[in-house]
C-alpha atoms as a PDB file:
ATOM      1  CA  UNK A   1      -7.513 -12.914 -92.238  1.00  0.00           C
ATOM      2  CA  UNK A   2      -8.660 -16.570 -90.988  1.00  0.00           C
ATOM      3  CA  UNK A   3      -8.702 -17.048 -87.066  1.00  0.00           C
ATOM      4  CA  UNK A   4      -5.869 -19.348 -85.984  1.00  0.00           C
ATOM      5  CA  UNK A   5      -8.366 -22.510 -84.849  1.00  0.00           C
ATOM      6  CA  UNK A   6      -9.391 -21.887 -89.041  1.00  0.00           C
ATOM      7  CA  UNK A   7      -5.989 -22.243 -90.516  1.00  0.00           C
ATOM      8  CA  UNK A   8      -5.214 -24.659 -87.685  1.00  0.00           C
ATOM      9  CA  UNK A   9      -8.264 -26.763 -89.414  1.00  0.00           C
ATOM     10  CA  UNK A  10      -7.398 -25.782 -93.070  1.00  0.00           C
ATOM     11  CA  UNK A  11      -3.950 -27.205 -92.450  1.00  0.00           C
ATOM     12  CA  UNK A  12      -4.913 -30.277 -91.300  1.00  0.00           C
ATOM     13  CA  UNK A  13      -7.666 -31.365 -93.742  1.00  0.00           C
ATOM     14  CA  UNK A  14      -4.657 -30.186 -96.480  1.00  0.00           C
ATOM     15  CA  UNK A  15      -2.008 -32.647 -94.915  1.00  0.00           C
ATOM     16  CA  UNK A  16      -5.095 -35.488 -94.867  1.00  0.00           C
ATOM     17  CA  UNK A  17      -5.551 -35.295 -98.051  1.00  0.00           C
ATOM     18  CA  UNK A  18      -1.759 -34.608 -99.230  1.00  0.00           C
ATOM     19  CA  UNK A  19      -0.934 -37.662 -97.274  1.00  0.00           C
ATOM     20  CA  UNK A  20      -4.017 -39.275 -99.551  1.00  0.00           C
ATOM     21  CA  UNK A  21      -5.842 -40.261 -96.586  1.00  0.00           C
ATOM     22  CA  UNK A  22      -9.863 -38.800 -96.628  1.00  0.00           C
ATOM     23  CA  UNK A  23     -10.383 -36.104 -94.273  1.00  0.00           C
ATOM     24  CA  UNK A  24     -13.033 -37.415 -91.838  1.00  0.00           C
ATOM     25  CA  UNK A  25     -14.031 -35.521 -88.575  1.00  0.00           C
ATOM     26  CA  UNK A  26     -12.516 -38.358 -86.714  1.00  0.00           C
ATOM     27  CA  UNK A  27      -8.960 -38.221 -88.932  1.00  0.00           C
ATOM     28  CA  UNK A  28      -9.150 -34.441 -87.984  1.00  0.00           C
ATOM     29  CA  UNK A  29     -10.083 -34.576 -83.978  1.00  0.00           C
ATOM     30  CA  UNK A  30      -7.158 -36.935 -83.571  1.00  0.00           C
ATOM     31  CA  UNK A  31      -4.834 -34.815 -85.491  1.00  0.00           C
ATOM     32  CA  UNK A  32      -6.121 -31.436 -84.038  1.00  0.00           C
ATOM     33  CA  UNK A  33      -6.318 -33.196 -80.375  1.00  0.00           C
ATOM     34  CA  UNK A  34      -9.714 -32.093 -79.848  1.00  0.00           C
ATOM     35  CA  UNK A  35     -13.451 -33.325 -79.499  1.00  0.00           C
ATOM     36  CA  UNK A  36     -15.402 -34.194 -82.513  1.00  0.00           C
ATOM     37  CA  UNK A  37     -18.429 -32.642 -81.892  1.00  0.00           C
ATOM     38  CA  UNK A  38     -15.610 -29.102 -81.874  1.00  0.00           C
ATOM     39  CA  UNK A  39     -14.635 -30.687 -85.484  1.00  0.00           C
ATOM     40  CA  UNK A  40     -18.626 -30.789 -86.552  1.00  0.00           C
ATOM     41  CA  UNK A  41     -19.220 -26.992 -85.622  1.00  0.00           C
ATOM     42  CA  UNK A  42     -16.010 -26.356 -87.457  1.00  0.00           C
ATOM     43  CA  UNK A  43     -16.432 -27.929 -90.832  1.00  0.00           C
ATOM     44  CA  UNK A  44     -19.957 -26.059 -90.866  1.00  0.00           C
ATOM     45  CA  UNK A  45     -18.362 -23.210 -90.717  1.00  0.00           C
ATOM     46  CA  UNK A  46     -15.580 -23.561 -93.089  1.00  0.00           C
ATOM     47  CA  UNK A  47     -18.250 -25.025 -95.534  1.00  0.00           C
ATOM     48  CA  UNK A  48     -19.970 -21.736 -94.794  1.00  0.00           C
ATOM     49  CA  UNK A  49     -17.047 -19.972 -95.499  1.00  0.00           C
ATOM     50  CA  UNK A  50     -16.068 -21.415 -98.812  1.00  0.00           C
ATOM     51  CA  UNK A  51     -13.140 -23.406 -97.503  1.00  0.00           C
ATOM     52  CA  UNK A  52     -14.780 -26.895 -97.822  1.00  0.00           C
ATOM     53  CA  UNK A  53     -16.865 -29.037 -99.280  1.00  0.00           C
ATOM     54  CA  UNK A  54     -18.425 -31.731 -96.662  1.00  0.00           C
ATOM     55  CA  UNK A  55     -20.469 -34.437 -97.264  1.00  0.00           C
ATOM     56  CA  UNK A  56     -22.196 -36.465 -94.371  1.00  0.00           C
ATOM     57  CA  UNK A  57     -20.092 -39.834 -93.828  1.00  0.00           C
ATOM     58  CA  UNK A  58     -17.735 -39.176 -96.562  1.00  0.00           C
ATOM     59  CA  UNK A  59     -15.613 -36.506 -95.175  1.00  0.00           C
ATOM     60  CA  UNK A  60     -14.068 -33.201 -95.975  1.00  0.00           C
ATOM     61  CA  UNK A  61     -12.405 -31.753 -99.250  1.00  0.00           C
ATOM     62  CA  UNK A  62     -10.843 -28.660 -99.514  1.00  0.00           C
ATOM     63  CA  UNK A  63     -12.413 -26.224-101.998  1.00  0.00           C
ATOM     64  CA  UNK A  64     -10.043 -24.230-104.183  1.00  0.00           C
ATOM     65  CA  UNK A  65     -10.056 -21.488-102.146  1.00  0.00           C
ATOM     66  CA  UNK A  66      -9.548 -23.337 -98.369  1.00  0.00           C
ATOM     67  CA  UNK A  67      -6.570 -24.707-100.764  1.00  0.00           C
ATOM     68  CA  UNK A  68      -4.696 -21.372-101.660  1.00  0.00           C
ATOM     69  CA  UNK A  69      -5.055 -20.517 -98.095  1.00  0.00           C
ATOM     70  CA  UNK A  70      -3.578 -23.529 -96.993  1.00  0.00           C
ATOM     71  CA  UNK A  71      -0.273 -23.519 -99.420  1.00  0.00           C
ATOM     72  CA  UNK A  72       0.251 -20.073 -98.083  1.00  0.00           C
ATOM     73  CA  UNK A  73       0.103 -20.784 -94.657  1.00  0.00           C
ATOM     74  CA  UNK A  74       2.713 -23.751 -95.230  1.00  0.00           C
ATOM     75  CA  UNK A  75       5.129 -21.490 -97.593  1.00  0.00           C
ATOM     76  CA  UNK A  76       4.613 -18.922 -95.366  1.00  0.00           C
ATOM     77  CA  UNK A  77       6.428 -21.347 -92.640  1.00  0.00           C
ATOM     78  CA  UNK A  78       8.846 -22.559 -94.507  1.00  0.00           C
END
């Protein structure tokens, strides 16, 4: 089971994108309310992790698999 500060980041990438909007570390600081360098470490890891794919000044896409997690964690609140 993903940490919280993981699905806290899966989340928010997923609502970037759903709202068609690219998934930048800045786009997720501001929604996550933190530092970007904290977004940085992050994406490495989810990258390392299989949850994203990240390319250097383009942004953050969910993978297939960071994307199951993240429709279950917003069924799972609904």
């Amino acid at each position: 089971m993903p940490s919280a500060s993981v699905e806290d980041y899966i989340k928010a990438i997923y609502l970037l994108e759903d709202d068609r909007q690219r998934a930048t570390t800045n786009r997720i600081a501001l929604r996550l309310g933190v530092r970007m360098a904290s977004v940085t470490g992050m994406v490495k890891h989810l990258a390392v992790e299989g949850y994203v794919r990240h390319a250097p000044y383009r942004g953050v896409a969910l993978t297939d698999k960071g994307r199951v997690l993240a429709l279950q964690m917003l069924a799972s609140t609904v």
